[in-house]
Protein backbone atom coordinates (compact mmCIF):
# COMPACT_ATOMS: atom_id res chain seq x y z
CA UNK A 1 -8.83 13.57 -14.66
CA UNK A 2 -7.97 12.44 -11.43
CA UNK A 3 -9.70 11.60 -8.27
CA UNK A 4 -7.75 10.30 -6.04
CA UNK A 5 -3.81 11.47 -4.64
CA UNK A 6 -0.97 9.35 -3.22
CA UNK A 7 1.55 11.62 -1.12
CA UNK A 8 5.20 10.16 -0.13
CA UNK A 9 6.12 11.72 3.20
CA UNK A 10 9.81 9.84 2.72
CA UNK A 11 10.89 10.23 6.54
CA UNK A 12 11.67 7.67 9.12
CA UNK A 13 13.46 7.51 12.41
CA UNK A 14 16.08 4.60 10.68
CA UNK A 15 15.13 2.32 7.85
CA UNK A 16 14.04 -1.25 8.49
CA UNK A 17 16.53 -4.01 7.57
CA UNK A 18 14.03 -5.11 4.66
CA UNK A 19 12.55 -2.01 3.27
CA UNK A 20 13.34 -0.69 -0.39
CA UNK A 21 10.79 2.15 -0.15
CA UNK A 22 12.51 5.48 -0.80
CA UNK A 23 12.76 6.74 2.59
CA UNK A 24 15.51 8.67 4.50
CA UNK A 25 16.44 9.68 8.24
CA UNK A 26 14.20 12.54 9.47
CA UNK A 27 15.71 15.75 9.80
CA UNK A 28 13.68 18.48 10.71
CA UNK A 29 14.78 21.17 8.69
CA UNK A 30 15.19 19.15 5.64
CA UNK A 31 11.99 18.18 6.40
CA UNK A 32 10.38 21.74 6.64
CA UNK A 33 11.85 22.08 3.14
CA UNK A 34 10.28 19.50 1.63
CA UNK A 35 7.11 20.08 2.97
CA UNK A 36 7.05 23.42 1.25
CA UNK A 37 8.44 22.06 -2.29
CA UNK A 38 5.26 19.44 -1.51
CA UNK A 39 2.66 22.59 -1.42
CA UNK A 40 4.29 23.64 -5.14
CA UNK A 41 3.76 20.46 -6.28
CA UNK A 42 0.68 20.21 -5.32
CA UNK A 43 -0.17 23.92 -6.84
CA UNK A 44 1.18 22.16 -10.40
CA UNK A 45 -1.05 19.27 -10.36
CA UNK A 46 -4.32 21.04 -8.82
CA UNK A 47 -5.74 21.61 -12.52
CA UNK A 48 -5.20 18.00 -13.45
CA UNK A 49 -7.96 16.55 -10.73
CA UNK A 50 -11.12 16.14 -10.02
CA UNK A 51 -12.66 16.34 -6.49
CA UNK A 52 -10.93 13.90 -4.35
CA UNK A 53 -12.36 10.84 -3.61
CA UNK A 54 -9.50 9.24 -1.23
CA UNK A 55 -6.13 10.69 -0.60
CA UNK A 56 -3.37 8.46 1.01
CA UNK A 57 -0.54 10.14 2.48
CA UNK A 58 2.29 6.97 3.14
CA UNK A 59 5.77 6.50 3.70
CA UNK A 60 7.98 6.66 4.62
CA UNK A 61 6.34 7.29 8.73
CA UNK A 62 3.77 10.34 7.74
CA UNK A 63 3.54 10.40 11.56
CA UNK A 64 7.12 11.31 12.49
CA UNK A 65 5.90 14.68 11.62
CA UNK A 66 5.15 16.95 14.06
CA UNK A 67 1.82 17.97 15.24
CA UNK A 68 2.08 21.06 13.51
CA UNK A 69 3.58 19.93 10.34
CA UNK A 70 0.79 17.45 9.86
CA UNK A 71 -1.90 20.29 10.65
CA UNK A 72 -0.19 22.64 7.67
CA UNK A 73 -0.24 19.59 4.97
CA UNK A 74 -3.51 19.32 5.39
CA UNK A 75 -3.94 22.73 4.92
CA UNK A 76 -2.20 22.83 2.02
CA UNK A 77 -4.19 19.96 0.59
CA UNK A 78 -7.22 21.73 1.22
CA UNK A 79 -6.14 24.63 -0.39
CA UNK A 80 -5.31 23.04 -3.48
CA UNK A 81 -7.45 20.58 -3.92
CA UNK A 82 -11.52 19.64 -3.48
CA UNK A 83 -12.47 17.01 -1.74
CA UNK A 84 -15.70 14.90 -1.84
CA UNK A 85 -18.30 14.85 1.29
CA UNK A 86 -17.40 11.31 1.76
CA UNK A 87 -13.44 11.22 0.81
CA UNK A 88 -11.56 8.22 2.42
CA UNK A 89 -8.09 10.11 4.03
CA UNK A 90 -5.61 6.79 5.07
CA UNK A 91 -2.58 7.68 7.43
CA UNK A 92 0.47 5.21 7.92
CA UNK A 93 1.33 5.43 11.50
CA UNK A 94 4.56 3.57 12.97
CA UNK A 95 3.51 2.59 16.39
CA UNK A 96 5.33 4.98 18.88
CA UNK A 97 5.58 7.64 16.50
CA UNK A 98 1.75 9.05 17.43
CA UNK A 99 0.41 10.88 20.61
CA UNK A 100 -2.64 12.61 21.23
CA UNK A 101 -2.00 15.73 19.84
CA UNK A 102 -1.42 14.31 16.57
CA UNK A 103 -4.60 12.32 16.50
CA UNK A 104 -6.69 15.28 17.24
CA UNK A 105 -4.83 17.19 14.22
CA UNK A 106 -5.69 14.19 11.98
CA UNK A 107 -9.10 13.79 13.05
CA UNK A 108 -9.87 17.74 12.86
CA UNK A 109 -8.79 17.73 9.41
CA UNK A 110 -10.70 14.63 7.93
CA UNK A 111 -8.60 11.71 8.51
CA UNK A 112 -10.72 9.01 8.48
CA UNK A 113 -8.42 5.98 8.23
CA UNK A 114 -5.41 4.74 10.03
CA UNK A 115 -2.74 2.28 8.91
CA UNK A 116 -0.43 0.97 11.36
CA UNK A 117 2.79 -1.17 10.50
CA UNK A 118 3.31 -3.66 13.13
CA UNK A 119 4.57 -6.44 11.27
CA UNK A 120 4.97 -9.21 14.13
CA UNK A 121 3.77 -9.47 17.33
CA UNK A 122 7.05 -10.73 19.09
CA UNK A 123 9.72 -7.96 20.30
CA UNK A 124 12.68 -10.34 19.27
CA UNK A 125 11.33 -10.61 15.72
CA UNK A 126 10.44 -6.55 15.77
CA UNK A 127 14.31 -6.21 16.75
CA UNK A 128 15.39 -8.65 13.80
CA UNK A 129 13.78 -6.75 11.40
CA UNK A 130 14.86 -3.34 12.73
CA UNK A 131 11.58 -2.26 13.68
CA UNK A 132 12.20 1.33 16.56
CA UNK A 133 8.55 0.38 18.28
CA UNK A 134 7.85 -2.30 20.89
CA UNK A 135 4.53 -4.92 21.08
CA UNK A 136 3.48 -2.79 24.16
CA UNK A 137 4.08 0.63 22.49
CA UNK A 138 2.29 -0.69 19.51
CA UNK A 139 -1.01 -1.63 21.96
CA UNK A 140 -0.45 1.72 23.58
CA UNK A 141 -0.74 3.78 19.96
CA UNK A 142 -3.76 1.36 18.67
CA UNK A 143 -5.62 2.27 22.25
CA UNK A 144 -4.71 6.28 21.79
CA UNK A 145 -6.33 5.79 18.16
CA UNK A 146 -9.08 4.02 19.31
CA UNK A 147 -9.28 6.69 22.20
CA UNK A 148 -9.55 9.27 19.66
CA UNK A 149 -12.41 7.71 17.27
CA UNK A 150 -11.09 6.43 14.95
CA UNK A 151 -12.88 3.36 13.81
CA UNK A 152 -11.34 2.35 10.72
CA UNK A 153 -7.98 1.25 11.60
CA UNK A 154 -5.68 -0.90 8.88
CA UNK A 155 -2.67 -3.43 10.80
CA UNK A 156 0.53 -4.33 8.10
CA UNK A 157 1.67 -7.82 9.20
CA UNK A 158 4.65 -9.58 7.21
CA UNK A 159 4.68 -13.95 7.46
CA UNK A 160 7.40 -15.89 5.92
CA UNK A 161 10.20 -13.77 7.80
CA UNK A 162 13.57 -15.01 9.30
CA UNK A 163 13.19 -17.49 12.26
CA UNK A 164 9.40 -17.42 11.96
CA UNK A 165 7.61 -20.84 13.07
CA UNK A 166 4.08 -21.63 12.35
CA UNK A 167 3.30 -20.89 16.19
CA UNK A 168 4.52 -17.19 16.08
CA UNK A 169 2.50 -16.57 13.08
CA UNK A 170 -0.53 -18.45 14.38
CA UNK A 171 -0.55 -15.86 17.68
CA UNK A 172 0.72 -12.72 15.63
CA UNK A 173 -2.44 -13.13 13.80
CA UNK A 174 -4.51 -14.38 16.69
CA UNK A 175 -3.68 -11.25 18.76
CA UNK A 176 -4.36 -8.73 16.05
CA UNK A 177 -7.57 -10.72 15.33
CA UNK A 178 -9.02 -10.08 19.07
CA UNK A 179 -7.97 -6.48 18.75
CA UNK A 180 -10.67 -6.21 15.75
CA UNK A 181 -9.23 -3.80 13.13
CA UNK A 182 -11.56 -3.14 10.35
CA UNK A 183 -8.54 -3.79 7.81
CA UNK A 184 -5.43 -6.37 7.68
CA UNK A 185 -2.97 -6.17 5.32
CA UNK A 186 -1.21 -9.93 5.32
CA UNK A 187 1.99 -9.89 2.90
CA UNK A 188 4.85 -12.59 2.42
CA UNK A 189 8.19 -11.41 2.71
CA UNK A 190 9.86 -10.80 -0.39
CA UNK A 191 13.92 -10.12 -0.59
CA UNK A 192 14.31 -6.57 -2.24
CA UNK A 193 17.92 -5.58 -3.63
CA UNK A 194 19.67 -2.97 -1.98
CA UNK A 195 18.26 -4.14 1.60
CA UNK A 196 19.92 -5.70 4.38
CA UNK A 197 18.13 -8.54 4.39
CA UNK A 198 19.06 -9.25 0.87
CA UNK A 199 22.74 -8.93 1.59
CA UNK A 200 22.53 -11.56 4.79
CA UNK A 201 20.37 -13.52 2.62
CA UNK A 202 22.60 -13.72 -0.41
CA UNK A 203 25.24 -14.36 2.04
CA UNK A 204 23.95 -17.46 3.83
CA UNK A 205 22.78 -15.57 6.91
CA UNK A 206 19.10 -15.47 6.96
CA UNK A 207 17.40 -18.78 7.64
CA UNK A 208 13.94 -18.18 6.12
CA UNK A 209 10.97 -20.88 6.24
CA UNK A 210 10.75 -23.37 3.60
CA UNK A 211 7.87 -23.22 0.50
CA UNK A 212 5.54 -25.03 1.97
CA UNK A 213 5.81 -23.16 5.39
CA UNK A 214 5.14 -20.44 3.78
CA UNK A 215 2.45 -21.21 1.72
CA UNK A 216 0.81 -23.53 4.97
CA UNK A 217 1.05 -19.51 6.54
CA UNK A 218 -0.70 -18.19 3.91
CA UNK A 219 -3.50 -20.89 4.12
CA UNK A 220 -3.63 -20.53 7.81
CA UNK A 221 -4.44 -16.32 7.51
CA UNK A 222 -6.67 -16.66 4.74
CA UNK A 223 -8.79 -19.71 6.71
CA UNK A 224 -8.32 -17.36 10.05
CA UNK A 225 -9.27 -14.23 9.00
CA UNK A 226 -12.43 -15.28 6.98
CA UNK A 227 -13.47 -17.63 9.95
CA UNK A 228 -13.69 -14.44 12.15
CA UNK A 229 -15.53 -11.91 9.45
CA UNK A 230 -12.89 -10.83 7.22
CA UNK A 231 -13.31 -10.75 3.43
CA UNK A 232 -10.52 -12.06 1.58
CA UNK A 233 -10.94 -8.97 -1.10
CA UNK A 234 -7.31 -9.11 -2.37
CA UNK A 235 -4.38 -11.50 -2.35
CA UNK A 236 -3.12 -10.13 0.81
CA UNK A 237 -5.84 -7.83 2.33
CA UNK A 238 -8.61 -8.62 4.77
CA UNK A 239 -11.31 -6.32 5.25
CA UNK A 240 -14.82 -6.14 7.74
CA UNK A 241 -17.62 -5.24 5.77
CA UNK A 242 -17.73 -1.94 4.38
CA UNK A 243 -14.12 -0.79 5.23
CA UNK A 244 -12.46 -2.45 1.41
CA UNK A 245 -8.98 0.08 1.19
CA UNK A 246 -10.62 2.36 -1.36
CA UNK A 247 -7.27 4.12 -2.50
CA UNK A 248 -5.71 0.57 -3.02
CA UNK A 249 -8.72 -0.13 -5.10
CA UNK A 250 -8.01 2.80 -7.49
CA UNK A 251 -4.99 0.82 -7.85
CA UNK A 252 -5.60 -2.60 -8.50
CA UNK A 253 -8.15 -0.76 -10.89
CA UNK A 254 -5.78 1.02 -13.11
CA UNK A 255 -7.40 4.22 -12.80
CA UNK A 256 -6.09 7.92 -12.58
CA UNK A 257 -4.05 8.84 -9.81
CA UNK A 258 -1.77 11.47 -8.59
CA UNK A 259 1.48 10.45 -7.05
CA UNK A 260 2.86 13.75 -5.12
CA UNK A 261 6.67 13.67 -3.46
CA UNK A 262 10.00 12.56 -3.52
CA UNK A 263 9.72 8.88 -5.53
CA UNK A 264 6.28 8.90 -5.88
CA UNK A 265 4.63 7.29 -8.98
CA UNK A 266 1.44 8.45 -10.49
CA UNK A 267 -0.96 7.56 -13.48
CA UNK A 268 -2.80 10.60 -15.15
CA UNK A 269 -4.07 10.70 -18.52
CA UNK A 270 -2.39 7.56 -19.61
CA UNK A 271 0.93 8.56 -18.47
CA UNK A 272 2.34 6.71 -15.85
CA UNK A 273 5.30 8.73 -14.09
CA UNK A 274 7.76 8.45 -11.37
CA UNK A 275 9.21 11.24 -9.34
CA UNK A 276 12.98 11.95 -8.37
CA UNK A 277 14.11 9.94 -5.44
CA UNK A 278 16.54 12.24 -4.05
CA UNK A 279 15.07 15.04 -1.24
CA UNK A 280 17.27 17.43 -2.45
CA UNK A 281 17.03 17.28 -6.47
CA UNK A 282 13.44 16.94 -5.94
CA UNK A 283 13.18 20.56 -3.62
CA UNK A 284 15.22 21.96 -6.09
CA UNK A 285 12.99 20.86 -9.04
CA UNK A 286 10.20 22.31 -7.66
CA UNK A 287 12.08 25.27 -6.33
CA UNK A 288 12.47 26.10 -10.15
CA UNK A 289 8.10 25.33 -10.20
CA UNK A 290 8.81 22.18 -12.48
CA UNK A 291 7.21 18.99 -12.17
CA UNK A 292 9.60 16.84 -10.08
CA UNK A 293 9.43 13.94 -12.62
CA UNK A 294 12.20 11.70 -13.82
CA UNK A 295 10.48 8.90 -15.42
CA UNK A 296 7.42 8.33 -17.77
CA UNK A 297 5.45 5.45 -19.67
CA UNK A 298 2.67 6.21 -21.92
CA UNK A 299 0.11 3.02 -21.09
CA UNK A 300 -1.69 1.96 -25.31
CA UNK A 301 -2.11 -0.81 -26.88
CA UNK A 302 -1.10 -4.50 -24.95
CA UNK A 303 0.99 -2.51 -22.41
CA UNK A 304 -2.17 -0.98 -21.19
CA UNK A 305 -4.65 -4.26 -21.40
CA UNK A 306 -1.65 -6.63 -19.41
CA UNK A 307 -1.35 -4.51 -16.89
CA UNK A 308 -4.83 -3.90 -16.05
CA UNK A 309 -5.86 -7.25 -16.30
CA UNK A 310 -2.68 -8.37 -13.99
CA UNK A 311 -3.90 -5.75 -11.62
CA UNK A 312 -7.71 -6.56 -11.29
CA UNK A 313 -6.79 -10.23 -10.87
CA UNK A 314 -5.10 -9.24 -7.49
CA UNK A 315 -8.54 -8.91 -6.69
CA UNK A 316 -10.52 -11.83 -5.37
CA UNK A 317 -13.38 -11.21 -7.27
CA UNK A 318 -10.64 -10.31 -10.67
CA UNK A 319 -11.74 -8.61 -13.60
CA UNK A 320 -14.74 -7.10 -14.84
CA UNK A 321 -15.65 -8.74 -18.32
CA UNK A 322 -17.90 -5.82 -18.74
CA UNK A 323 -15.81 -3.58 -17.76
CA UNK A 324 -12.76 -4.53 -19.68
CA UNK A 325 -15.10 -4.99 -23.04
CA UNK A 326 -16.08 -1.43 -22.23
CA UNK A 327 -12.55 0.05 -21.65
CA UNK A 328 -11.15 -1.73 -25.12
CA UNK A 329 -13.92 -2.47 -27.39
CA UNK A 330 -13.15 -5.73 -27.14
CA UNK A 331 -13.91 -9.36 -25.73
CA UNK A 332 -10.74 -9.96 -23.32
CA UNK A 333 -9.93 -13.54 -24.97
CA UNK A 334 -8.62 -11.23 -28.11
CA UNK A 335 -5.44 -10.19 -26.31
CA UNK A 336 -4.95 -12.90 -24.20
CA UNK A 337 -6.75 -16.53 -25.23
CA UNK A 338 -4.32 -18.76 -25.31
CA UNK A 339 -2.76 -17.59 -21.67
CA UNK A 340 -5.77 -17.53 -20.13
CA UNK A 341 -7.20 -21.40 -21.58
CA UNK A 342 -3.83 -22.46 -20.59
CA UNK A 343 -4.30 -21.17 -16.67
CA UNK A 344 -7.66 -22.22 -16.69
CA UNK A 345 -6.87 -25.61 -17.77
CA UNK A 346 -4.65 -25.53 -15.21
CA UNK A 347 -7.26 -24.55 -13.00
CA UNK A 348 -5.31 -21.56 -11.75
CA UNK A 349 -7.89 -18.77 -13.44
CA UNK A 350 -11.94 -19.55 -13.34
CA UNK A 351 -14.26 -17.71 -15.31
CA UNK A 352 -17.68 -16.68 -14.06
CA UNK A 353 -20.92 -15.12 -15.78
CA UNK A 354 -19.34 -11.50 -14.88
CA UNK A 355 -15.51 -12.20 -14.16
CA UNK A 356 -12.04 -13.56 -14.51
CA UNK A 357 -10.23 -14.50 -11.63
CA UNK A 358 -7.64 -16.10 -9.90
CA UNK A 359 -9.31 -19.75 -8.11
CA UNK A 360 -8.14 -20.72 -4.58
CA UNK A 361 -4.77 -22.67 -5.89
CA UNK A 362 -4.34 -19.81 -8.01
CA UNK A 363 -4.05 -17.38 -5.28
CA UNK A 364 -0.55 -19.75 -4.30
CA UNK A 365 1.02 -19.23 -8.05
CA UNK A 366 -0.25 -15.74 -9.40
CA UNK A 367 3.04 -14.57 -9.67
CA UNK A 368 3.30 -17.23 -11.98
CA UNK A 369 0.39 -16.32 -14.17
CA UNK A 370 1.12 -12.52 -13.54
CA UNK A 371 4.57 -13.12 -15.27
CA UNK A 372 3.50 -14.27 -18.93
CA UNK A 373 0.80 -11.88 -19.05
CA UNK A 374 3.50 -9.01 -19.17
């Protein structure tokens, strides 16, 4: 059983130039619509959980919705679903995209954590990557947040992008530092097929920063962010004490979780699944009171050990001996001994009394090691 849901609200006011996420232009109407094959979705999948520990409705921009709109999903949730006393309830927000009114509807109904994707913290780089807000108008919906209580507060940054010199990344991260979220989310920029981005960049047009750059950026926000209180708890998240992503933890844990909407993925009873993309196939699958699902796995045997241990070790603290022995029935060297002497020799994994993970180099070249533990 599940504890935890992921919801894909799959509207934004234009796509960014490097995002592959299954998201669409808002229309209202089409929106409406989807909102109430959402509420049948959720109906189907209500037996299949357990009382919810975190929910995480992303995007998508979850706050393009109207005041109104927001106030019935969480109705619907509510409805359908339990939720524990102390359930963590995460938000994306696009900067510019909240007001007050929103807020209070969030904050009535529970939400208890905000994530905001800013991304850079120069309006010519904001433009390049086809960002709608402004630096200003992202200050202006941090304040508002901050206004209305809420103290938990996530900020998405992206380093290694087009034009980007050590300097702008040194007071991008500098000025979100002094603004003292509980939560930063630092991620290199990776080309995704079937962006923009990856067109000009196939094409000669986008002049990205060399290896090393990027890896000297890396090294920077990982020396920065600890310096002023941040735990380095994942490869590319930052967190104050006490305020770890919870939800992203369920992830990097391989445990149960729900994925509801339009491209969604989910993992329940050793299934993993993913949703229709399309808005309109998936309204009409649910319009018929079927599961909107196009794609399954069933998790056993290596499938199931690889990608558990390549998701723990995302984690700076990596996997659970214990924990693993107690999932398997067995010592984790069975499955994967020579791999793992050969990236410890390498001094890319260490092992500890209690755990497996990735060493300080290693954090520069897990794709590497993630790659021939598939």
């Amino acid at each position: 059983m599940a504890s935890s849901v992921y919801i894909h609200i799959p509207f934004c006011a234009t796509k960014c130039y490097y995002c592959a996420f299954n998201t669409y232009t808002f229309h209202k109407e089409q929106a409406k619509a989807y909102l109430i094959a959402l509420r049948t979705e959720m109906e189907l999948y209500a037996p299949d959980t357990d009382p919810l520990q975190t929910i995480f409705i992303g995007g998508g921009t979850p706050s393009i919705l109207s005041a109104n709109t927001l106030a019935q999903l969480f109705t619907d949730i509510r409805e359908y679903f339990q939720l524990t006393p102390n359930a963590e309830i995460t938000v994306e927000c696009n900067p510019g995209t909240v007001d007050s009114e929103k807020l209070r509807v969030m904050r009535d109904n529970g939400v208890n954590r905000l994530s905001f994707g800013l991304q850079a913290m120069q309006d010519d780089t904001l433009k390049q990557l086809g960002r709608i807000h402004t630096v200003a108008e992202f200050l202006q919906s941090y304040q508002l947040a901050r206004e209305h209580c809420f103290e938990n507060i996530n900020i998405d940054l992206i380093f290694a992008l087009p034009d980007q010199t050590m300097e702008a990344w040194h007071h991008t991260l500098n000025e979100v530092i002094s603004l003292e979220p509980t939560h930063i989310s630092a991620y290199n920029l990776v080309m995704e097929q079937e962006t923009p981005f990856y067109e000009w960049w196939q094409a000669g047009e986008l002049h990205l920063p060399t290896d090393d750059t990027e890896a000297d950026m890396f090294q920077y926000t990982i020396e920065t962010l600890t310096a002023h209180g941040y735990a380095h708890y994942e490869i590319c998240n930052f967190a104050k004490s006490n305020h770890f992503a919870r939800h992203n933890l369920v992830y990097w844990n391989n445990q149960p979780c729900i994925g509801l909407g339009a491209g969604a993925c989910g993992y329940v009873n050793g299934v993993r699944y993913t949703n229709i993309r399309g808005i309109a196939p998936y309204i009409d699958a649910l319009s018929q009171r079927n599961k909107p699902i196009a794609d399954t796995e069933r998790l056993t045997g290596y499938a199931e050990k690889s990608e558990t241990l390549m998701l723990a070790l995302r984690k700076r603290e990596g996997i659970s001996l214990e924990a693993y022995q107690n999932r398997f029935g067995e010592e984790i060297e069975a499955a994967f001994g020579d791999s793992l002497k050969k990236w410890t020799d390498l001094q890319l994994l260490e092992r500890t009394s209690m755990h497996l993970r990735l060493t300080s180099r290693g954090l520069f070249l897990a794709n590497e090691v993630f790659v021939e533990l598939m």
